[in-house]
Protein backbone atom coordinates (compact mmCIF):
# COMPACT_ATOMS: atom_id res chain seq x y z
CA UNK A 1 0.00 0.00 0.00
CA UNK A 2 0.96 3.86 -0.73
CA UNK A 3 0.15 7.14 1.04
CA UNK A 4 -2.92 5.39 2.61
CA UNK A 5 -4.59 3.89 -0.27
CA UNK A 6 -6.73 1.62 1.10
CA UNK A 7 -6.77 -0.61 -2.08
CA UNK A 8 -3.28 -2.59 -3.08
CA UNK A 9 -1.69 -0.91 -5.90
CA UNK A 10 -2.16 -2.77 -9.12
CA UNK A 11 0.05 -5.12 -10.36
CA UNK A 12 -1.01 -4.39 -13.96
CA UNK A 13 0.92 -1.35 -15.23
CA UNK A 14 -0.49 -1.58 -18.37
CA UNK A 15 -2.64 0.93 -17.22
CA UNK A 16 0.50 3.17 -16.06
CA UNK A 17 0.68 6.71 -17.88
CA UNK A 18 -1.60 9.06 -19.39
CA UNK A 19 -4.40 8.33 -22.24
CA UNK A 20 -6.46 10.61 -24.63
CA UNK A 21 -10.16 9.58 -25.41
CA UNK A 22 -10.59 8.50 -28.79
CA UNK A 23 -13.61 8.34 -28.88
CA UNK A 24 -17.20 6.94 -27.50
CA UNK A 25 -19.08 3.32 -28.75
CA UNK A 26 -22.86 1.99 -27.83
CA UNK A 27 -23.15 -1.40 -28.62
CA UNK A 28 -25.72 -2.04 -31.28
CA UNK A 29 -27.30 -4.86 -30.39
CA UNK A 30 -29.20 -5.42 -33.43
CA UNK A 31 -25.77 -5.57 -35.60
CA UNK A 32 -23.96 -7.12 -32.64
CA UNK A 33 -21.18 -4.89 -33.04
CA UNK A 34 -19.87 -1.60 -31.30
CA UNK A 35 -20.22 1.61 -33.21
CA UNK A 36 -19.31 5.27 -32.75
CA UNK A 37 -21.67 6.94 -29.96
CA UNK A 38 -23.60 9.77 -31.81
CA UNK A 39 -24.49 11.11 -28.20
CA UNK A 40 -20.87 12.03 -27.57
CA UNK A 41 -19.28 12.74 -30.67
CA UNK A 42 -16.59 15.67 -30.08
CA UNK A 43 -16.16 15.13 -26.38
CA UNK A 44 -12.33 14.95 -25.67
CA UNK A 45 -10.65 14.22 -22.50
CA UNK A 46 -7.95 12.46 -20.38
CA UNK A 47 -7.46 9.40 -17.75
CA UNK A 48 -3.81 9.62 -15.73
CA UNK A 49 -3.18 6.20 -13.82
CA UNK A 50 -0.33 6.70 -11.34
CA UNK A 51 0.57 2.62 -11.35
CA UNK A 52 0.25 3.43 -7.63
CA UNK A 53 -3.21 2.74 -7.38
CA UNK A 54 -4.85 6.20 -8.17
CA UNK A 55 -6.29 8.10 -10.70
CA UNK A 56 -8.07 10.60 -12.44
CA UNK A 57 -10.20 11.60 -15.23
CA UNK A 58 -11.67 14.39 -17.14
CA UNK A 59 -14.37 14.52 -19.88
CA UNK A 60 -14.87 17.56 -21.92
CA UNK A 61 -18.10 18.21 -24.28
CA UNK A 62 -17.98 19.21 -27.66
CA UNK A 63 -17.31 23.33 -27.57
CA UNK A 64 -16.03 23.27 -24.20
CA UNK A 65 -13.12 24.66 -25.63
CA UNK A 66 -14.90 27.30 -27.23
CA UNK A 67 -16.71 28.35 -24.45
CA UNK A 68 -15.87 31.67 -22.92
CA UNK A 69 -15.65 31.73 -18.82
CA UNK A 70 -14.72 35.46 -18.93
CA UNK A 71 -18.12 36.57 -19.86
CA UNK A 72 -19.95 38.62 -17.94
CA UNK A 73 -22.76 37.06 -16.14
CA UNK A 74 -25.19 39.92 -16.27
CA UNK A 75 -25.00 39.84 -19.49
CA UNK A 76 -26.04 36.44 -19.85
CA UNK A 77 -29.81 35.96 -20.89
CA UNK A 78 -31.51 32.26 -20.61
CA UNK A 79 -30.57 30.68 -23.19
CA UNK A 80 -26.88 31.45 -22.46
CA UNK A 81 -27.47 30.33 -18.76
CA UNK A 82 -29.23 26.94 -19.79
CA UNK A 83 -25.95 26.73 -22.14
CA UNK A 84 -23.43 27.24 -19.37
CA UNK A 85 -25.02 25.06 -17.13
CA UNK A 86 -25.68 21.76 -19.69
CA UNK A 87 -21.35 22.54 -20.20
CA UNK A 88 -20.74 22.60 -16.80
CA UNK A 89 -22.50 19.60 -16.17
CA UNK A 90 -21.22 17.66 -19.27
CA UNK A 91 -17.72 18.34 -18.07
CA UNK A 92 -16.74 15.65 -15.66
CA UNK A 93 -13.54 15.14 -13.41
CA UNK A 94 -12.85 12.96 -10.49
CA UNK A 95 -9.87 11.64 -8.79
CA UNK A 96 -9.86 8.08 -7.28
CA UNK A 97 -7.79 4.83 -6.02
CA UNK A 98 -8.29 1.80 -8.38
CA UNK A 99 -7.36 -1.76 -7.88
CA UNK A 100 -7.57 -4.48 -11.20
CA UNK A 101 -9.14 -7.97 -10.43
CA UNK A 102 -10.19 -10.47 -13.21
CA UNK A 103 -10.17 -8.00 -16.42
CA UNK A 104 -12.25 -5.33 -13.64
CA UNK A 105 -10.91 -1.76 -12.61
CA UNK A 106 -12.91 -0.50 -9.66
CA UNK A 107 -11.98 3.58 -9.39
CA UNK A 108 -13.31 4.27 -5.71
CA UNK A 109 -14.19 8.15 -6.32
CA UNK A 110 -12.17 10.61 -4.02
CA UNK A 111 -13.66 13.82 -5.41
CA UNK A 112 -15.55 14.13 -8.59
CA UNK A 113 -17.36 17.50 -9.91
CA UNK A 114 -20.62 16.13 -8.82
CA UNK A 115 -20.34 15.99 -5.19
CA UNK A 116 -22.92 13.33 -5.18
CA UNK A 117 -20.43 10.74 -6.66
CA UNK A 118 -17.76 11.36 -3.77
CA UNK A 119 -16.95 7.72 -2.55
CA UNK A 120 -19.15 6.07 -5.05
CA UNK A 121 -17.37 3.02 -7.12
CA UNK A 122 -17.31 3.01 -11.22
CA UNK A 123 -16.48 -0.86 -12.26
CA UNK A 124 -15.70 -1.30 -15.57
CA UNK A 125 -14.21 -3.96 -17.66
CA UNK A 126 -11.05 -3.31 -19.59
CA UNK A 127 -8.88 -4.49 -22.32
CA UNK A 128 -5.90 -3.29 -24.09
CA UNK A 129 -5.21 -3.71 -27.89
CA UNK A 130 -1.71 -2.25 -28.85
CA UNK A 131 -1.54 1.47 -27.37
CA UNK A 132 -5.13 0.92 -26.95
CA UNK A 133 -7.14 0.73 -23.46
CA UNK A 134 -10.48 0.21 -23.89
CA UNK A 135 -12.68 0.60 -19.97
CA UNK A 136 -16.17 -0.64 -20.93
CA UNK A 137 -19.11 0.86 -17.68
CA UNK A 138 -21.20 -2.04 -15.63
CA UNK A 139 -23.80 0.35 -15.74
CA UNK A 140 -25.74 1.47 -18.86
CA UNK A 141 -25.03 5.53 -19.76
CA UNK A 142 -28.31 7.33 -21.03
CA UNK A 143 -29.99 3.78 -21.83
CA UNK A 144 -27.01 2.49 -23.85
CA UNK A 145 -24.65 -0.13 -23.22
CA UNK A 146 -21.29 2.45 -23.91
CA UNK A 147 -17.29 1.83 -24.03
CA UNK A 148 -14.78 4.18 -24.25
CA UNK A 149 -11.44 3.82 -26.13
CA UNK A 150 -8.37 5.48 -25.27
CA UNK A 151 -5.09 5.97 -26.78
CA UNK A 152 -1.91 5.67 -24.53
CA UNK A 153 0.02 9.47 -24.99
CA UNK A 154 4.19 8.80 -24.63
């Protein structure tokens, strides 16, 4: 154990190093095959695994990058506040200790940007393929069975 992880650090350091999303897939069950998630086309992001048994991630949306934070607020009518808020939302961090079991990563949430999700547990099933990792959610995201592939940065 490391600087009071409670979780064993993993002996797989395949994980080890930083990784850009590529990009989203829902698995279409009628063609039995995974395709590109139209729901999250353009998000980008980033997962960092120490090889120490933490981590963390951040989603972006699409236009995240375009969006402008130095606005002035009063200036903002609905629309722009409905805007700012589905971005703010959409754009997801959290930091958390994972351990690797039987082709599982459990991330055990330290912080996250909902506060709702502090000490919660995200399981997800993994594989690697070349510079590849692909984590693959237990849970089903907006209805859909999802993965997400990510390419390993040197």
């Amino acid at each position: 154990m490391s600087c009071g992880n409670k979780h064993a650090a993993s002996s797989d350091y395949r994980f080890r190093g930083l990784w850009k999303l590529d990009k989203f897939e829902a698995y279409d069950s009628i063609g039995g095959k995974w395709v590109e998630d139209i729901t999250h086309v353009g998000y980008s992001g980033y997962i960092l695994y120490d090889g120490l048994g933490h981590m963390a991630v951040h989603l972006l949306p699409k236009g995240y990058s375009d969006f402008d934070p130095d606005k002035n607020s009063d200036s903002l009518n609905y629309a722009d506040v409905k805007l700012l808020a589905k971005i703010y939302k959409s754009n997801y961090v959290y930091f958390a200790d994972y351990k690797t079991e039987n082709g599982k990563i459990w991330h055990t949430k330290l912080s996250a940007t909902n506060p709702k999700d502090k000490g919660l547990v995200a399981i997800r099933e993994f594989e690697f393929n070349s510079d590849t990792l692909i984590l693959k959610p237990m849970e089903k995201i907006n209805g859909l069975k999802l993965r997400l592939r990510w390419i390993k940065l040197k």
